[in-house]
PDB file of N, CA and C in Angstrom:
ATOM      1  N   UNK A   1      72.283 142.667 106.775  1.00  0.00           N
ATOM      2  CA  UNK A   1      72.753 141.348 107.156  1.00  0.00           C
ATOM      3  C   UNK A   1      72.329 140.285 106.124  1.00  0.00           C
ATOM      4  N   UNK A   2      71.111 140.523 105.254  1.00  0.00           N
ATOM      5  CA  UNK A   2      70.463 139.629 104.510  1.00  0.00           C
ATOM      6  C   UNK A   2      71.236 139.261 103.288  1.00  0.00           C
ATOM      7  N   UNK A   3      71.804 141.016 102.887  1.00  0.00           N
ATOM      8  CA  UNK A   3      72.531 140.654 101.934  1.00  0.00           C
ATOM      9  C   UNK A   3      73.971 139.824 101.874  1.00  0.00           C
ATOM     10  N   UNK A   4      74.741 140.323 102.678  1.00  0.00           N
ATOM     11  CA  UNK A   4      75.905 139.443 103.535  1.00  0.00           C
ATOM     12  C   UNK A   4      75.662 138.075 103.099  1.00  0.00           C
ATOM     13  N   UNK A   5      74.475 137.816 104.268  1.00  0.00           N
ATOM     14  CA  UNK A   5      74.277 136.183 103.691  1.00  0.00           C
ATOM     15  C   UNK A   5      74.155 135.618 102.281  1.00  0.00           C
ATOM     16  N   UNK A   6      73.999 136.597 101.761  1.00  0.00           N
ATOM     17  CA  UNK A   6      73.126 136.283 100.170  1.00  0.00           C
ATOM     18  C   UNK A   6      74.377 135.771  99.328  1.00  0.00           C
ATOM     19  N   UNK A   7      75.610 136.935  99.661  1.00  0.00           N
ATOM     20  CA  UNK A   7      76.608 136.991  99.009  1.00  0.00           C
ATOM     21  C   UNK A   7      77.602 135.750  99.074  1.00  0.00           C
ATOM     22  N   UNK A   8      77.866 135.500 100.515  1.00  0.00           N
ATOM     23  CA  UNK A   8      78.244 134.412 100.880  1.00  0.00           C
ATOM     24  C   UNK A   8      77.910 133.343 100.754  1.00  0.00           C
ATOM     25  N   UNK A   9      76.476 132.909 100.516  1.00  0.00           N
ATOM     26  CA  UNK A   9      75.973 131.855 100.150  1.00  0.00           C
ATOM     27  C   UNK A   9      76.004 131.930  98.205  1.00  0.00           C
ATOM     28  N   UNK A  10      76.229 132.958  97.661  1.00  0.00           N
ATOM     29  CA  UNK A  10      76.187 132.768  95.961  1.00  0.00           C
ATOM     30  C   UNK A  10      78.161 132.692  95.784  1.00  0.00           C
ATOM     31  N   UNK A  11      78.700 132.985  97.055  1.00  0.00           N
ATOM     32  CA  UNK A  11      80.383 132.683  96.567  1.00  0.00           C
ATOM     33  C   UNK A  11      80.388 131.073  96.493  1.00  0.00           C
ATOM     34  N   UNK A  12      79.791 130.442  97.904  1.00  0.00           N
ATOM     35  CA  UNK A  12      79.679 129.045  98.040  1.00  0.00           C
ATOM     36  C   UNK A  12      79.626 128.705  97.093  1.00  0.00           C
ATOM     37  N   UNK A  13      78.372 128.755  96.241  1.00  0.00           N
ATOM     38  CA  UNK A  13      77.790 127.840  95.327  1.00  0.00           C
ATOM     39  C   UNK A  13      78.628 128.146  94.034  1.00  0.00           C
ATOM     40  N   UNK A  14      79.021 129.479  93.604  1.00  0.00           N
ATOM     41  CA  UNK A  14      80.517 128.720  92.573  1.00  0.00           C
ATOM     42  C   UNK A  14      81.854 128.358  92.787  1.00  0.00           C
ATOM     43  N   UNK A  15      81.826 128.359  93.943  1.00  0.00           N
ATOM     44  CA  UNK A  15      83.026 127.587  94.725  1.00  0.00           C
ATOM     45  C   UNK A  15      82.919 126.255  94.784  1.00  0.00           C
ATOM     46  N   UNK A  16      81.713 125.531  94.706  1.00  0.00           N
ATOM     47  CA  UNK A  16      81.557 123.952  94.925  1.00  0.00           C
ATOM     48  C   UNK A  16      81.169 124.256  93.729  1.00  0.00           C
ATOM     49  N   UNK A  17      80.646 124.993  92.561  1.00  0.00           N
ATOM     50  CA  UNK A  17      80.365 124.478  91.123  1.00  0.00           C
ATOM     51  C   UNK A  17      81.719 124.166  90.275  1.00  0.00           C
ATOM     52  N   UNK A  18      82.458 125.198  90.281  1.00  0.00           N
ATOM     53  CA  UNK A  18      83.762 125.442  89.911  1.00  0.00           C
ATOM     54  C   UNK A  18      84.605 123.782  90.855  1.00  0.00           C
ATOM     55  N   UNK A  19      84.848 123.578  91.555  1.00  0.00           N
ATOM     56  CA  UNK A  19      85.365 122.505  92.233  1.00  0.00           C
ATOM     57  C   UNK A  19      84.744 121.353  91.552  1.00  0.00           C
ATOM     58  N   UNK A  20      83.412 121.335  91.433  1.00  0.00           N
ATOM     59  CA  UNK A  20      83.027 119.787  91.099  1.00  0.00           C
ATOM     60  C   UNK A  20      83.549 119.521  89.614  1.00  0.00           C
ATOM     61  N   UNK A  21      83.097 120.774  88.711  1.00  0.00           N
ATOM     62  CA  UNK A  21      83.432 120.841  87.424  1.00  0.00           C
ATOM     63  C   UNK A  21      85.224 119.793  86.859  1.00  0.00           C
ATOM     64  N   UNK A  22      85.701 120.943  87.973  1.00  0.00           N
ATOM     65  CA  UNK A  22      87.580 120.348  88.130  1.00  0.00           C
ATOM     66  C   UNK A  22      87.807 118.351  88.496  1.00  0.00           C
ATOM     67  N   UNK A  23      86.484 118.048  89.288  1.00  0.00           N
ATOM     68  CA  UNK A  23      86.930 116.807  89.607  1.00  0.00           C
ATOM     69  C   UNK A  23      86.401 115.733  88.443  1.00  0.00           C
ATOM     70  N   UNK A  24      85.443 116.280  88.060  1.00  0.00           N
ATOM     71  CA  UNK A  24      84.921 115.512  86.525  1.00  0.00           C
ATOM     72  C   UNK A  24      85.881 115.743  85.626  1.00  0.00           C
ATOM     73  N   UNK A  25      86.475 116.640  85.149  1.00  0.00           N
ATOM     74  CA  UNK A  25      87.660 116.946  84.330  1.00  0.00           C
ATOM     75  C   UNK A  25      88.534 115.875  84.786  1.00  0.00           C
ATOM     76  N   UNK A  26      89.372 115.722  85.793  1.00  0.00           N
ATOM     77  CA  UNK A  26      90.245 115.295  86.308  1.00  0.00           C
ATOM     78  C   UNK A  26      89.591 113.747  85.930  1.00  0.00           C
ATOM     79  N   UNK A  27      88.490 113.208  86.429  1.00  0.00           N
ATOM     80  CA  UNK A  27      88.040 111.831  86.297  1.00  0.00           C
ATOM     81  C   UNK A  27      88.005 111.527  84.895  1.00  0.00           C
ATOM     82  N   UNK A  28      87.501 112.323  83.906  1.00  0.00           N
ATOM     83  CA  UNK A  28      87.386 112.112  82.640  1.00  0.00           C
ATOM     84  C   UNK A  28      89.064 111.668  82.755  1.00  0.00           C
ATOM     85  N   UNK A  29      89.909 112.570  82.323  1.00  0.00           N
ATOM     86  CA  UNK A  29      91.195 112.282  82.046  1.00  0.00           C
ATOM     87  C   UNK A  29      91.675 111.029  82.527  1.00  0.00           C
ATOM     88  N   UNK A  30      91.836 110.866  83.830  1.00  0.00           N
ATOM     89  CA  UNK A  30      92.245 109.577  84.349  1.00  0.00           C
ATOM     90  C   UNK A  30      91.368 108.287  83.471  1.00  0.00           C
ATOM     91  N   UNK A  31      90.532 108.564  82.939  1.00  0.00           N
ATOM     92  CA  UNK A  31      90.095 107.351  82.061  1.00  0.00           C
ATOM     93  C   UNK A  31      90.370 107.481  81.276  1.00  0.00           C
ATOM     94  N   UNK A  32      90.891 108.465  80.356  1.00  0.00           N
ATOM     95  CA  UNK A  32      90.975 108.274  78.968  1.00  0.00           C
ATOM     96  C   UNK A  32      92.585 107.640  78.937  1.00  0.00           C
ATOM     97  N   UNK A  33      93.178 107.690  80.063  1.00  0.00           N
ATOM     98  CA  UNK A  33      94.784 107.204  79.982  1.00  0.00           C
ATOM     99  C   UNK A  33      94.832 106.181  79.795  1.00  0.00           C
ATOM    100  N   UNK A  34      95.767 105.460  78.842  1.00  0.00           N
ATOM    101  CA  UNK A  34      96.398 104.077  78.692  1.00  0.00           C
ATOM    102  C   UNK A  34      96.666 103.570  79.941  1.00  0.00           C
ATOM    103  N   UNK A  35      96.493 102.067  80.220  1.00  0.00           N
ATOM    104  CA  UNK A  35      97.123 101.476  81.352  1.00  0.00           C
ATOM    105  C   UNK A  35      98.757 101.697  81.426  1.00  0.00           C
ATOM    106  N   UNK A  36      99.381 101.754  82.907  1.00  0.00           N
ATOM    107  CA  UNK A  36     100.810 101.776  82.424  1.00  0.00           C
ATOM    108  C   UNK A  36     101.478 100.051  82.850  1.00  0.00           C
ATOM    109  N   UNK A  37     101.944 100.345  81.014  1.00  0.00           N
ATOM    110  CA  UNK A  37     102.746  98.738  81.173  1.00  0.00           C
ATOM    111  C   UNK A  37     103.764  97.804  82.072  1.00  0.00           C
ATOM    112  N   UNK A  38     103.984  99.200  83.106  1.00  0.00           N
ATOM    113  CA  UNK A  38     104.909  98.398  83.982  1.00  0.00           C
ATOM    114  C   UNK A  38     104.465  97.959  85.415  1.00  0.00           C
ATOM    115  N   UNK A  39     102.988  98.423  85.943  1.00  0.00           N
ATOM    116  CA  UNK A  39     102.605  97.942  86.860  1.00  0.00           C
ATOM    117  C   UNK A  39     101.865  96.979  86.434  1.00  0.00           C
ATOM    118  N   UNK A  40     101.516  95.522  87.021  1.00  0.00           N
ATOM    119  CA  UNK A  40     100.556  94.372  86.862  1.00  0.00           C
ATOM    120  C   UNK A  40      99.489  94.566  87.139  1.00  0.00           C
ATOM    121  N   UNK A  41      98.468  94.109  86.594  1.00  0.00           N
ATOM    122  CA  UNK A  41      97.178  94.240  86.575  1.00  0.00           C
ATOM    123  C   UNK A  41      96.709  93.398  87.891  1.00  0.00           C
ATOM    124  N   UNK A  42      95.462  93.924  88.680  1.00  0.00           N
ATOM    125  CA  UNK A  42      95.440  93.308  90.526  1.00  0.00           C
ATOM    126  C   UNK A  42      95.754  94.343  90.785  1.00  0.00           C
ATOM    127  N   UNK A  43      95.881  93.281  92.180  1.00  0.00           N
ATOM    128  CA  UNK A  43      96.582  93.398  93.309  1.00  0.00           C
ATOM    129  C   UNK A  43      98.007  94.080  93.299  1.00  0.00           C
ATOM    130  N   UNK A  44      98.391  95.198  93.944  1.00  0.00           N
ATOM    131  CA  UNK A  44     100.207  95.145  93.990  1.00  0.00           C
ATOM    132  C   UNK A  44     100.959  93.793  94.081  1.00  0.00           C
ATOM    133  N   UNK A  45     101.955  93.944  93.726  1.00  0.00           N
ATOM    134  CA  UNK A  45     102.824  92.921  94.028  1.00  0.00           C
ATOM    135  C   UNK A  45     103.242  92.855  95.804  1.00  0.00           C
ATOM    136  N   UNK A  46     103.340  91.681  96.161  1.00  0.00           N
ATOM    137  CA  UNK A  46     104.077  92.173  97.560  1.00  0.00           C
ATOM    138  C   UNK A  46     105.311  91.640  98.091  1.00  0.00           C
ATOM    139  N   UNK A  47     105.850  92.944  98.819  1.00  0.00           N
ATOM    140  CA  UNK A  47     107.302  92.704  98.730  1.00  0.00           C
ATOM    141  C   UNK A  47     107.617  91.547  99.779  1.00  0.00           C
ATOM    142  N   UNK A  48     108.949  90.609  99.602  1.00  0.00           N
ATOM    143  CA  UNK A  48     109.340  89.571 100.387  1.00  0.00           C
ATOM    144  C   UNK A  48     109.451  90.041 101.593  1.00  0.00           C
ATOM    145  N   UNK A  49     109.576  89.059 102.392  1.00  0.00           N
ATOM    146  CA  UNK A  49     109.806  89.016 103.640  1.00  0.00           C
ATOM    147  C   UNK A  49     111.244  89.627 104.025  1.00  0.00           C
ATOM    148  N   UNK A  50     111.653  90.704 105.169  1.00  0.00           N
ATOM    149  CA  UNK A  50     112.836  90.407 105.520  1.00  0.00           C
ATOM    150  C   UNK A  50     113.730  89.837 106.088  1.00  0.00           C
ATOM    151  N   UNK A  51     115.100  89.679 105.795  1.00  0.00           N
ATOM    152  CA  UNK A  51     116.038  88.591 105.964  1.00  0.00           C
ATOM    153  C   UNK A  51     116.600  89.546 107.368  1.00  0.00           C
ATOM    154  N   UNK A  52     116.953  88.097 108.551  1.00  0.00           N
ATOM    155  CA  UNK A  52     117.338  88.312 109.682  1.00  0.00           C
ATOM    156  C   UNK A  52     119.211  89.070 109.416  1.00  0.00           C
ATOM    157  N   UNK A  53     119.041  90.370 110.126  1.00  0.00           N
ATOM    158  CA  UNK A  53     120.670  90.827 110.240  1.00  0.00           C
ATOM    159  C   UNK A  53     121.236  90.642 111.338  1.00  0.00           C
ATOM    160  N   UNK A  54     123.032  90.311 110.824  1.00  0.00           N
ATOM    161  CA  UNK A  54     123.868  89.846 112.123  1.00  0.00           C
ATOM    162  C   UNK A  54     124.506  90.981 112.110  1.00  0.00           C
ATOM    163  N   UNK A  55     125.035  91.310 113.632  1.00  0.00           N
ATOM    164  CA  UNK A  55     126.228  91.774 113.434  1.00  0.00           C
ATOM    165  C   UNK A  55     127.325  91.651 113.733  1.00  0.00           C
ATOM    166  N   UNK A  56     128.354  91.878 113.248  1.00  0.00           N
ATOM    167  CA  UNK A  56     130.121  90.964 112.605  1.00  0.00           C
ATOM    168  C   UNK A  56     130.557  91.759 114.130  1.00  0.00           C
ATOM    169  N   UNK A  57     130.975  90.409 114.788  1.00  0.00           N
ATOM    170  CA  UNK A  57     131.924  90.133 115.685  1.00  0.00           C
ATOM    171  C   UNK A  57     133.356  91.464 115.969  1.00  0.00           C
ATOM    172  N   UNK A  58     133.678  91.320 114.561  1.00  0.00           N
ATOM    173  CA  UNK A  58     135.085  92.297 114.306  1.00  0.00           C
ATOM    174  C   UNK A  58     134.477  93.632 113.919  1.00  0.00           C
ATOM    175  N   UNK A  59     133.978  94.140 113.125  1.00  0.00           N
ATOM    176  CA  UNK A  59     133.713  95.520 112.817  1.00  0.00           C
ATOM    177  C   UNK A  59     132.522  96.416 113.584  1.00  0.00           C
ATOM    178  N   UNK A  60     131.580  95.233 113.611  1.00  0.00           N
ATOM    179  CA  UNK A  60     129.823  95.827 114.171  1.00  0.00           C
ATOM    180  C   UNK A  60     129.139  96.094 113.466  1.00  0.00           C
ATOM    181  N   UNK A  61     129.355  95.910 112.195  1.00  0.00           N
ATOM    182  CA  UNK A  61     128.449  96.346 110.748  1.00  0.00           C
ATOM    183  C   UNK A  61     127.171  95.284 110.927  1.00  0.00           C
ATOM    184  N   UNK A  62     126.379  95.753 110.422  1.00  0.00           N
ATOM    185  CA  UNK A  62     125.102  94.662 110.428  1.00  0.00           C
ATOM    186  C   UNK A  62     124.854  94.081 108.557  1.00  0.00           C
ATOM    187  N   UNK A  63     124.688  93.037 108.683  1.00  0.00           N
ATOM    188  CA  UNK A  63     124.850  92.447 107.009  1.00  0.00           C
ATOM    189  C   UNK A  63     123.823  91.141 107.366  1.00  0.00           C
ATOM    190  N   UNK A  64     123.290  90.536 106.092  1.00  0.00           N
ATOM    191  CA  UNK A  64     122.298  89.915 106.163  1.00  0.00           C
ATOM    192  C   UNK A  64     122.931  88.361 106.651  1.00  0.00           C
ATOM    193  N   UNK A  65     121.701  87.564 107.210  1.00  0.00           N
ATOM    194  CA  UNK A  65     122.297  86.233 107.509  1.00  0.00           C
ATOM    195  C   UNK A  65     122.791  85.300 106.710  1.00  0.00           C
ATOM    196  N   UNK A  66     122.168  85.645 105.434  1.00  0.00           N
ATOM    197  CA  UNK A  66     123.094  84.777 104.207  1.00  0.00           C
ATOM    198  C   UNK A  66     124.116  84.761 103.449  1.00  0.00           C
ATOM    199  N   UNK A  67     124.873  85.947 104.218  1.00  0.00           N
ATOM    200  CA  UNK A  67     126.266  85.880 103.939  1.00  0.00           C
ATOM    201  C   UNK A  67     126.876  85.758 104.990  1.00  0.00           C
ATOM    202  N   UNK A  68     126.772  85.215 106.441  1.00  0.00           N
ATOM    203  CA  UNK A  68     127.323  84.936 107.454  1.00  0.00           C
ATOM    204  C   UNK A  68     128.259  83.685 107.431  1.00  0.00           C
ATOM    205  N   UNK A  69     129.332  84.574 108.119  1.00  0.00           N
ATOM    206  CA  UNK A  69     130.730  83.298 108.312  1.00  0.00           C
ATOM    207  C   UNK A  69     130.831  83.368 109.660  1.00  0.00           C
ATOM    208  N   UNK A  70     130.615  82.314 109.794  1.00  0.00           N
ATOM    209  CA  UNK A  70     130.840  81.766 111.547  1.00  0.00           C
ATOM    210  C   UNK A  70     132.134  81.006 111.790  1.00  0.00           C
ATOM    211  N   UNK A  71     132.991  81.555 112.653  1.00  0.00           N
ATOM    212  CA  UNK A  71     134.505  80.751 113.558  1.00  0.00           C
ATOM    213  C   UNK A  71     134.051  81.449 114.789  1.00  0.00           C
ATOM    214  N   UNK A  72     134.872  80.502 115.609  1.00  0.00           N
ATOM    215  CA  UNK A  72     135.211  80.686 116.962  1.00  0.00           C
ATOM    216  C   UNK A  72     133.988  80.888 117.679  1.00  0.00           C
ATOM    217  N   UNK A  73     132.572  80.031 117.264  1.00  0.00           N
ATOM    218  CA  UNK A  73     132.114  80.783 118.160  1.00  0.00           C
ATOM    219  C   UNK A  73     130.888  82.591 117.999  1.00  0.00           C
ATOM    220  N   UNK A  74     131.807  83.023 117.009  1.00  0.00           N
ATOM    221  CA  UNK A  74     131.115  84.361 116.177  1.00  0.00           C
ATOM    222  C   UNK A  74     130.813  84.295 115.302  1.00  0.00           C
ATOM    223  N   UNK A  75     129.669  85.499 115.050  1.00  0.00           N
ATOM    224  CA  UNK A  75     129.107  85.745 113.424  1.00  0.00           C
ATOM    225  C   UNK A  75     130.041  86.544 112.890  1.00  0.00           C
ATOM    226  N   UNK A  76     130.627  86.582 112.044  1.00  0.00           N
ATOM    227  CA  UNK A  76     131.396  87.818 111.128  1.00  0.00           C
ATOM    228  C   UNK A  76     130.840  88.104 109.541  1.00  0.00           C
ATOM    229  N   UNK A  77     131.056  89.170 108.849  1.00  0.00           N
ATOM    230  CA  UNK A  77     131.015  89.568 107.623  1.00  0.00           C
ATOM    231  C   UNK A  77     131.346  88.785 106.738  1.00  0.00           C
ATOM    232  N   UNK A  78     132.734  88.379 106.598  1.00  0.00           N
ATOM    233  CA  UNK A  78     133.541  88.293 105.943  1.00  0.00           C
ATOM    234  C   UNK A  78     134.746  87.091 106.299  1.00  0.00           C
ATOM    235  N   UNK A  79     135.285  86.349 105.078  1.00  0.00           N
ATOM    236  CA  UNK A  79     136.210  85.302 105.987  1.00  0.00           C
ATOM    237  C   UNK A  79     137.562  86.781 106.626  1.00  0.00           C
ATOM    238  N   UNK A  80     137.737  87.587 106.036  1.00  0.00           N
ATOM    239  CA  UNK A  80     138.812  88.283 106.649  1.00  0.00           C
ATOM    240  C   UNK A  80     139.116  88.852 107.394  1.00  0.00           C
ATOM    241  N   UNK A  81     137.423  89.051 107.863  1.00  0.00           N
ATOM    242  CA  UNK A  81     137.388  89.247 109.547  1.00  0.00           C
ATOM    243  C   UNK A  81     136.960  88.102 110.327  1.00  0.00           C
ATOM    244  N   UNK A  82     136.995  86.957 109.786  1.00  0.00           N
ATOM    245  CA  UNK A  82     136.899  85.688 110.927  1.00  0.00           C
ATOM    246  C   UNK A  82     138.548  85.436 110.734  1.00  0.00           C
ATOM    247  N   UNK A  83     139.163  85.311 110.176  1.00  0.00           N
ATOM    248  CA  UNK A  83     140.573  85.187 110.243  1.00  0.00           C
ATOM    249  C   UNK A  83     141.285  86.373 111.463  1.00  0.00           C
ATOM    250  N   UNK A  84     141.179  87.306 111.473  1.00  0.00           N
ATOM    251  CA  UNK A  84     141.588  88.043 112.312  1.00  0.00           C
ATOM    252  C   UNK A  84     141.871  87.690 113.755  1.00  0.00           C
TER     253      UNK A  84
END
């Protein structure tokens, strides 16, 4: 049984040697990389707010509120479905 343990406990230990080895590798690398020029330095950027959707009277499509044409009363898409 002693040995069992022995064995299992000497797989462990190059199993976490071998592993740690890999994450220092990996850390080295990630530093030696150039910044990339297309993300900004910070903070992420953060994305706008979203815009309230209607939906058109005539079809049922949903489209943003800043292209809304209002007659009669309704929101629509499009003047060619408020004409309708």
């Amino acid at each position: 049984m002693t040995r069992v343990l022995f064995w299992l406990a000497l797989v462990f230990l190059v199993l976490f040697a071998i592993r740690s080895k890999i994450r220092g590798m990996q850390q080295r690398a990630r530093a030696q990389q150039p910044p990339n020029p297309f993300t900004p330095p910070g903070r992420p950027q953060e994305l706008p707010d979203a815009e309230l959707m209607l939906c058109c009277a005539h079809c049922g499509v949903y489209y943003p509120a800043s292209e809304n044409v209002q007659a009669k009363g309704h929101d629509y898409c499009s003047h060619a479905h408020a004409t309708v």
